[in-house]
PDB file of N, CA and C in Angstrom:
ATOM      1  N   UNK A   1     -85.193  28.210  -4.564  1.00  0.00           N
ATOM      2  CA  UNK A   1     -84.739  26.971  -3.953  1.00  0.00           C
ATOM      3  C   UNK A   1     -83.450  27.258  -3.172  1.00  0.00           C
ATOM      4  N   UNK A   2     -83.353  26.285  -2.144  1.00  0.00           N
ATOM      5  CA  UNK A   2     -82.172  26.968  -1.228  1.00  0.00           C
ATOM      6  C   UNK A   2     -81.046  26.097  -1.858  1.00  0.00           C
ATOM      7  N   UNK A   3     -79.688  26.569  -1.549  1.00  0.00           N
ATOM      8  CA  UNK A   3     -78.402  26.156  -1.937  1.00  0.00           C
ATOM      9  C   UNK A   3     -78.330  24.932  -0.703  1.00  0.00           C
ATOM     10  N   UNK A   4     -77.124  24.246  -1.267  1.00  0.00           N
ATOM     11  CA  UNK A   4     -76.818  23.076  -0.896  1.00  0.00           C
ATOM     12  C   UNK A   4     -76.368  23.501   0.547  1.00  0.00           C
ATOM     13  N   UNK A   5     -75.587  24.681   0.705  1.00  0.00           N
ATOM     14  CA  UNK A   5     -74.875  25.177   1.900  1.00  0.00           C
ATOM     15  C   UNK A   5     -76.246  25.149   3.116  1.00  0.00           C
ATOM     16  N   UNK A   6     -76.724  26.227   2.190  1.00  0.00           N
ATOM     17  CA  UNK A   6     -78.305  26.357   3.181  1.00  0.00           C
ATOM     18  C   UNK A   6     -78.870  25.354   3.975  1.00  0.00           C
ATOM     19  N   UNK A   7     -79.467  24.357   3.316  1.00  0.00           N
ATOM     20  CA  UNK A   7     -79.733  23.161   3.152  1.00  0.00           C
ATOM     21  C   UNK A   7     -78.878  22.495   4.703  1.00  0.00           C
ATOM     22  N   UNK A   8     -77.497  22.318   4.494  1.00  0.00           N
ATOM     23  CA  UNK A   8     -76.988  21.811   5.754  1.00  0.00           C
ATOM     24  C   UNK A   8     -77.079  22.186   6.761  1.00  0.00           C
ATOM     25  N   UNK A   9     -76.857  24.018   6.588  1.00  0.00           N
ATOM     26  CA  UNK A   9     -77.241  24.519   8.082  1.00  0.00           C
ATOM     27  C   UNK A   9     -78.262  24.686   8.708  1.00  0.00           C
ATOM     28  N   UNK A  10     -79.458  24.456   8.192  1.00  0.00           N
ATOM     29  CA  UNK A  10     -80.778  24.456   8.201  1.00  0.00           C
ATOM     30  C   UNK A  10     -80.472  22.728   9.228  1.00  0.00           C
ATOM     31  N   UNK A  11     -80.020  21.621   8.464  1.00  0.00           N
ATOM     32  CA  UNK A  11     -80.168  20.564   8.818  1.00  0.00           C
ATOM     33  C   UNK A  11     -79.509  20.209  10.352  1.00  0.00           C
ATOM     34  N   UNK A  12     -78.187  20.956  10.375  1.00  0.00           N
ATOM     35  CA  UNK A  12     -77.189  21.210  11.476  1.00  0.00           C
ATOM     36  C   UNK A  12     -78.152  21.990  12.890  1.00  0.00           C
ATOM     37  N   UNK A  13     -78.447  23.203  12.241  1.00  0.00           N
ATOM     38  CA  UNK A  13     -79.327  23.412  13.592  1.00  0.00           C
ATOM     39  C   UNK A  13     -80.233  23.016  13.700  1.00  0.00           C
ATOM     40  N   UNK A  14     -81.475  22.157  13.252  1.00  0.00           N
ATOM     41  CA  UNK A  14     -82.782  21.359  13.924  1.00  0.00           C
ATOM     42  C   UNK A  14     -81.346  19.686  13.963  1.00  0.00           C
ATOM     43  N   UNK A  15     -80.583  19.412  13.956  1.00  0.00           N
ATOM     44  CA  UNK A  15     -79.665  18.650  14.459  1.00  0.00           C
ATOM     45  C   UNK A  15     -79.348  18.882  16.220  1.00  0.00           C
ATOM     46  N   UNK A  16     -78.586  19.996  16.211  1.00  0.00           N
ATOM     47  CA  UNK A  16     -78.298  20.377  17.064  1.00  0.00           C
ATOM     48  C   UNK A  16     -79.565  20.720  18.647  1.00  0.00           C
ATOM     49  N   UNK A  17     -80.667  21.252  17.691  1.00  0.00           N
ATOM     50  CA  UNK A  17     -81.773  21.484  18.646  1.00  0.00           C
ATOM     51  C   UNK A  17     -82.447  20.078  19.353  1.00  0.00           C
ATOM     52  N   UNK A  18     -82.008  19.661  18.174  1.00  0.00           N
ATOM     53  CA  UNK A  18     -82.646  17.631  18.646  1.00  0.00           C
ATOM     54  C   UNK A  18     -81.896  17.109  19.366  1.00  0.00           C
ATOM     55  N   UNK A  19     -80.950  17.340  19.502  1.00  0.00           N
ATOM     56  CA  UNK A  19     -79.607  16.975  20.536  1.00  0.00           C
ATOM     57  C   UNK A  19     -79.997  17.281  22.216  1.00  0.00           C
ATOM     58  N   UNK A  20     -80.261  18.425  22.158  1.00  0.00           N
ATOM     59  CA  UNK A  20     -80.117  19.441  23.541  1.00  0.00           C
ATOM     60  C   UNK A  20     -81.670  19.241  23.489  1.00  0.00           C
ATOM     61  N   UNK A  21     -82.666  19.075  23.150  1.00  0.00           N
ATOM     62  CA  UNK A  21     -83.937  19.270  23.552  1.00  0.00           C
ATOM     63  C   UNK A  21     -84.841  20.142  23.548  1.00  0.00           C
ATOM     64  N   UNK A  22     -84.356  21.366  23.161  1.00  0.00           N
ATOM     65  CA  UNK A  22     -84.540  22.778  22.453  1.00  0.00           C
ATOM     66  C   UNK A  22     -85.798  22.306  21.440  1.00  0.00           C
ATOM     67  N   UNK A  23     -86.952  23.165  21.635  1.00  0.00           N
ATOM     68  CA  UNK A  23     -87.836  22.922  20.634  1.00  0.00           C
ATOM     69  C   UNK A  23     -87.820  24.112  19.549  1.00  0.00           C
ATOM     70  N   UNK A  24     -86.896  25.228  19.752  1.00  0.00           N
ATOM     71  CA  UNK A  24     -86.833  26.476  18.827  1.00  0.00           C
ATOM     72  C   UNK A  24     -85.471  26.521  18.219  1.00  0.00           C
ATOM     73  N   UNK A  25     -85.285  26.756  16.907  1.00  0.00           N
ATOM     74  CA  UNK A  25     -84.137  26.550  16.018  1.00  0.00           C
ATOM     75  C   UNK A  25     -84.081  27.433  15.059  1.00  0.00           C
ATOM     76  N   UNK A  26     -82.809  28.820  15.479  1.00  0.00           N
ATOM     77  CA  UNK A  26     -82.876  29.771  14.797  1.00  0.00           C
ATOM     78  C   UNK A  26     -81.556  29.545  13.641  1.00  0.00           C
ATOM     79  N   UNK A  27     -81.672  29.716  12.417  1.00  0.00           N
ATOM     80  CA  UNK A  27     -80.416  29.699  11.655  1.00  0.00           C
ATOM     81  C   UNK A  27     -80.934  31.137  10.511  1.00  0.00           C
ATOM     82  N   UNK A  28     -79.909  31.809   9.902  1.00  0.00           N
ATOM     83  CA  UNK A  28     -80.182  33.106   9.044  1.00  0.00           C
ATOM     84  C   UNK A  28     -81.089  33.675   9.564  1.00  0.00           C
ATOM     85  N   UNK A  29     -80.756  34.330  10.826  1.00  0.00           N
ATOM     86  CA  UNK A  29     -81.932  35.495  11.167  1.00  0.00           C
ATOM     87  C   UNK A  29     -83.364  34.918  11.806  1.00  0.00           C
ATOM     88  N   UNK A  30     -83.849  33.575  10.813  1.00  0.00           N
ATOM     89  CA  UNK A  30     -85.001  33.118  11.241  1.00  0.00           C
ATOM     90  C   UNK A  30     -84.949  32.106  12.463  1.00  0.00           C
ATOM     91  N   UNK A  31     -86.620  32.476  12.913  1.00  0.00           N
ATOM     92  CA  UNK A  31     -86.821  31.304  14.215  1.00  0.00           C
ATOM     93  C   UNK A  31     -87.748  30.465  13.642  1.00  0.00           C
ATOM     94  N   UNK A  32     -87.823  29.368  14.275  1.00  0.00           N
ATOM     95  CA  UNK A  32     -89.177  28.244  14.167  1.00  0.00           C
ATOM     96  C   UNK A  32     -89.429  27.714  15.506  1.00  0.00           C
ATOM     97  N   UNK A  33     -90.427  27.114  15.818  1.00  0.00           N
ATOM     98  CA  UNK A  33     -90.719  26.349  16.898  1.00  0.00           C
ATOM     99  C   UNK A  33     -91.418  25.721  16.712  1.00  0.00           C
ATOM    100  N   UNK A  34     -90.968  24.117  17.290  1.00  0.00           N
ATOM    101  CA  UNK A  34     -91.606  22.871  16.942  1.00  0.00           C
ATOM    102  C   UNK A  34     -92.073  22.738  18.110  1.00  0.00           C
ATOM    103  N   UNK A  35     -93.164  21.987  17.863  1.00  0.00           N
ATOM    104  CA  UNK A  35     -94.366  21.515  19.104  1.00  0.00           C
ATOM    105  C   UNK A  35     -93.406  20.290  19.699  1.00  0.00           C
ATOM    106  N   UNK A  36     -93.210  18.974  19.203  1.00  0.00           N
ATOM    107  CA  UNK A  36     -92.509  18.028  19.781  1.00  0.00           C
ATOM    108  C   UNK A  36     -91.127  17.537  18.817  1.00  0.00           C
ATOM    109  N   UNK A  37     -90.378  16.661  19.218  1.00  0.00           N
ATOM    110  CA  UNK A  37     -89.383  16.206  19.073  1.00  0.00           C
ATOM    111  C   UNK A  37     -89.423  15.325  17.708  1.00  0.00           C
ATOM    112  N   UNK A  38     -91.102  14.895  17.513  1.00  0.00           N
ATOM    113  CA  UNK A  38     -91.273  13.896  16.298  1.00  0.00           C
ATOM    114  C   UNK A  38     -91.331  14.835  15.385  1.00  0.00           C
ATOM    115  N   UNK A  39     -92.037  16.010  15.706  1.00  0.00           N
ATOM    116  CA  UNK A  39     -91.530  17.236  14.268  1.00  0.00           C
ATOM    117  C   UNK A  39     -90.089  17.704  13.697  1.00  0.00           C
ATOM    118  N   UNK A  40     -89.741  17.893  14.656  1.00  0.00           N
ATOM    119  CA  UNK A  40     -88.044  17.924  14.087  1.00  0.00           C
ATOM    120  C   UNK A  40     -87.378  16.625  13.751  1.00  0.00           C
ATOM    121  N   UNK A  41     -88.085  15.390  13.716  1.00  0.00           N
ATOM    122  CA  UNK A  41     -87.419  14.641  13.324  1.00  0.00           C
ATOM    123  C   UNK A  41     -87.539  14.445  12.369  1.00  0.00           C
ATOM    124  N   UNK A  42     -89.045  15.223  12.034  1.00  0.00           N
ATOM    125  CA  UNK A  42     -89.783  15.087   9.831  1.00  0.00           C
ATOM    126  C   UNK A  42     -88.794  15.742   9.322  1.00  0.00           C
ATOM    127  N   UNK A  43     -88.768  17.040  10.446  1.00  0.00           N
ATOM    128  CA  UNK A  43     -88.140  18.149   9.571  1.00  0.00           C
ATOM    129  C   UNK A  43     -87.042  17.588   9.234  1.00  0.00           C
ATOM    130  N   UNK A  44     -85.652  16.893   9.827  1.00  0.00           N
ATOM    131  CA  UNK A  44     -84.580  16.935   9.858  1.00  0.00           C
ATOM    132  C   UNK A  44     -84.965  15.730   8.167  1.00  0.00           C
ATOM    133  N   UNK A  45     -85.482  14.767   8.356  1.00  0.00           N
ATOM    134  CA  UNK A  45     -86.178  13.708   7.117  1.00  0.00           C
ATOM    135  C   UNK A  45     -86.344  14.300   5.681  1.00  0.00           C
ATOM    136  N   UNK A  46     -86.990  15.056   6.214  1.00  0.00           N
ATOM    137  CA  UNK A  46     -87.255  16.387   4.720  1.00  0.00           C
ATOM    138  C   UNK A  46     -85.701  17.192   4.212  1.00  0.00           C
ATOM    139  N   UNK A  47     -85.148  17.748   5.030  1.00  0.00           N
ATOM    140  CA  UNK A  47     -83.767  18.286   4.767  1.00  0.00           C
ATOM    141  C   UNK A  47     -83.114  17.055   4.128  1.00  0.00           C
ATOM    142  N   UNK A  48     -83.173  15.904   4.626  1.00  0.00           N
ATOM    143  CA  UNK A  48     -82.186  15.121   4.267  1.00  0.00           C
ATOM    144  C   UNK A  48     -82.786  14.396   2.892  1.00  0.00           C
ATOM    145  N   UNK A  49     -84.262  14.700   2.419  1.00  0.00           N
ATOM    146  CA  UNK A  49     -84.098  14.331   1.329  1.00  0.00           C
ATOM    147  C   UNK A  49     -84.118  15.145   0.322  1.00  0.00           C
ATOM    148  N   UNK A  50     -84.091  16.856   0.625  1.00  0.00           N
ATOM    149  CA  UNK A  50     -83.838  17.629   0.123  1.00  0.00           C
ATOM    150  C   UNK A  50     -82.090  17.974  -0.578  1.00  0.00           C
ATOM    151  N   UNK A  51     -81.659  17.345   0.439  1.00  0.00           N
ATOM    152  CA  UNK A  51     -80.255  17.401   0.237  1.00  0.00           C
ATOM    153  C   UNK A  51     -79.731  16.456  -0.626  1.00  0.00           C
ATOM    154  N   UNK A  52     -80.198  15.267  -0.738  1.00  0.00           N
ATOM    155  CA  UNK A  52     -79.590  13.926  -0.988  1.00  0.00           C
ATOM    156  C   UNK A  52     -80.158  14.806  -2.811  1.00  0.00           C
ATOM    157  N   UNK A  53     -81.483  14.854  -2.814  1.00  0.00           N
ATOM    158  CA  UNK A  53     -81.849  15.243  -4.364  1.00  0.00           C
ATOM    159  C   UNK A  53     -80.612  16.388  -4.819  1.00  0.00           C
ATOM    160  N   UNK A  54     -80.645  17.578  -4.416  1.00  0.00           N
ATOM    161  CA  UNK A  54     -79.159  18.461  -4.404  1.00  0.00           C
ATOM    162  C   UNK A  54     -78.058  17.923  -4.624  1.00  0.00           C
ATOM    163  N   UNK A  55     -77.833  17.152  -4.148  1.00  0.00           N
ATOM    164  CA  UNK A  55     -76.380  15.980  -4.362  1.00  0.00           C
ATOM    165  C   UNK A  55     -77.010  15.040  -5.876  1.00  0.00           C
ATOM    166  N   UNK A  56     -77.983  15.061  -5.922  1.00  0.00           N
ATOM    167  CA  UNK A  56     -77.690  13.993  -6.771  1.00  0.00           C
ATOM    168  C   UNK A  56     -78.388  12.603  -6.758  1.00  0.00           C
ATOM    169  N   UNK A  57     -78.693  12.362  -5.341  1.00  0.00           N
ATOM    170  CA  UNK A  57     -78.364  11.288  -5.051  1.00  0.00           C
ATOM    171  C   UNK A  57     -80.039  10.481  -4.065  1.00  0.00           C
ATOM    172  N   UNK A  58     -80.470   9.486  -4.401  1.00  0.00           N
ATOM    173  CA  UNK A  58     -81.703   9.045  -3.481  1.00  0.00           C
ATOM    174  C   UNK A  58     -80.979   8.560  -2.387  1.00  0.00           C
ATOM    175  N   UNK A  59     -82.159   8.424  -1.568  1.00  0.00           N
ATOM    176  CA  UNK A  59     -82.259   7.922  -0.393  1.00  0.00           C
ATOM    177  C   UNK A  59     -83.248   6.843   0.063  1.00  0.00           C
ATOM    178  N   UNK A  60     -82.667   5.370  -0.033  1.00  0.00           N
ATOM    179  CA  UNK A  60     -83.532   4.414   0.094  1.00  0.00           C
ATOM    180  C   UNK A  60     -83.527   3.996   1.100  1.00  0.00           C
ATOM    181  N   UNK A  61     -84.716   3.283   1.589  1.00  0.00           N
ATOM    182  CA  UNK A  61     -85.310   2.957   2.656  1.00  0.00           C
ATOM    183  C   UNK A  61     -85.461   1.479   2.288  1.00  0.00           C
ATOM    184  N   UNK A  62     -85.713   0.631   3.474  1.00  0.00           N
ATOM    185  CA  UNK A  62     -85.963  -1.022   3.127  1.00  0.00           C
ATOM    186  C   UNK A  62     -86.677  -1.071   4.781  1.00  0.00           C
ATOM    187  N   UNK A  63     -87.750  -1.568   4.127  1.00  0.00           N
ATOM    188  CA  UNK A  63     -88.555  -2.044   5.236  1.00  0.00           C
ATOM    189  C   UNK A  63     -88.679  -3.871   5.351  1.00  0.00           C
ATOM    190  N   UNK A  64     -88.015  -4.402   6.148  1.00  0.00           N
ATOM    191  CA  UNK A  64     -88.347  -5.965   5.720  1.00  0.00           C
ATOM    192  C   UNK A  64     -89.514  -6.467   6.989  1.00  0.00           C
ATOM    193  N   UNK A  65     -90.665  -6.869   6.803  1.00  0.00           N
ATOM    194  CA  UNK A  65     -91.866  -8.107   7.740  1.00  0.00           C
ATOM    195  C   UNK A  65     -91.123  -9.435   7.575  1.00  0.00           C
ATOM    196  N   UNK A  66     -90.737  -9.845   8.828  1.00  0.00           N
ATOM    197  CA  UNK A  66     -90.904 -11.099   8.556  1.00  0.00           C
ATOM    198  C   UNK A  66     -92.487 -11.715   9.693  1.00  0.00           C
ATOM    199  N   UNK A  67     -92.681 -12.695   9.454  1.00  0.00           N
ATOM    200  CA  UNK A  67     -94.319 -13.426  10.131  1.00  0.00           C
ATOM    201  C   UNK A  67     -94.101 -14.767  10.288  1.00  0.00           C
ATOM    202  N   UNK A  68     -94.789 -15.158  11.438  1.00  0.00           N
ATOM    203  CA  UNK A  68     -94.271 -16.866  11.168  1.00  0.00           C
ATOM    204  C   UNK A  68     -96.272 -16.920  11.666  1.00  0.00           C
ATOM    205  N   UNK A  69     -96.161 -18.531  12.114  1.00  0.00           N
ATOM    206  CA  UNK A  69     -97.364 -18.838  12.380  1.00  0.00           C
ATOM    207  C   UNK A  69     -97.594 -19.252  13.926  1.00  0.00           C
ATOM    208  N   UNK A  70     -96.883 -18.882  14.677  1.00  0.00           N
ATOM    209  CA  UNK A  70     -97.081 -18.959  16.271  1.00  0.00           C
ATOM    210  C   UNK A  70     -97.072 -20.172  16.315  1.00  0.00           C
ATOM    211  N   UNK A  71     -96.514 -21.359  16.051  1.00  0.00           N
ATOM    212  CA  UNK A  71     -96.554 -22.809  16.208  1.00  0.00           C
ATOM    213  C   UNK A  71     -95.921 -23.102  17.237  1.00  0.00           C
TER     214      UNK A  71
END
């Protein structure tokens, strides 16, 4: 399992690549390449709940519908 450090810089550069538009994001030696922009945005999703568990800590989400009746 990667360290908490890891974890950020991993998160920092598909950060950074999402920034500039860059679909390839090298950190420790390694490369990756993402097809589109919605993949690095899982990815960056996944880090961050990888991290938040590392910390300790969840990460909640709230989805609210509201609906009326078109009157």
């Amino acid at each position: 399992m990667a360290t908490l450090a890891e974890l950020r810089t991993r998160r920092d550069a598909l950060a950074a690549a999402r920034a500039s538009g860059v679909a390839r994001v090298s950190y420790d030696g390694k490369t990756v390449d993402y097809r589109s922009l919605a993949e690095i945005d899982r990815a960056i999703e996944a880090l961050d709940r990888e991290i938040a568990a590392a910390e300790g800590r969840r990460i909640v989400r709230h989805l609210r519908v509201t609906t009326t009746k078109g009157l």
